[in-house]
Protein backbone atom coordinates (compact mmCIF):
# COMPACT_ATOMS: atom_id res chain seq x y z
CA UNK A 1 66.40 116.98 187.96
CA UNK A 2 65.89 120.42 186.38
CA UNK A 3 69.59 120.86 186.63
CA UNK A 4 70.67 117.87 184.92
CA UNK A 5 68.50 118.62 182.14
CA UNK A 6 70.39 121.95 181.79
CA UNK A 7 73.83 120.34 182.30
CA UNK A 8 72.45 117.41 179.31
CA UNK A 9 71.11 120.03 177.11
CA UNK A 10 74.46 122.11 177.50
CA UNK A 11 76.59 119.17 176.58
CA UNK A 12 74.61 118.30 173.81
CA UNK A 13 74.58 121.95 172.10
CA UNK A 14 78.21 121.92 172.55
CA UNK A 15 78.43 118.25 171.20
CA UNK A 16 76.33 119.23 168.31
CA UNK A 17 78.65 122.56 168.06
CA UNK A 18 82.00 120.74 167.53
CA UNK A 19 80.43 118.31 164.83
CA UNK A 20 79.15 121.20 162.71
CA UNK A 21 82.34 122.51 162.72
């Protein structure tokens, strides 16, 4: 469970990332 959460919050960063830029 705690690793999901890390592999979610990592996608969403980057998701977030790429539609800043």
């Amino acid at each position: 469970m705690g690793t999901a959460a890390t592999v979610y919050s990592s996608c969403n960063l980057a998701s977030s990332l790429i539609l800043l830029n």
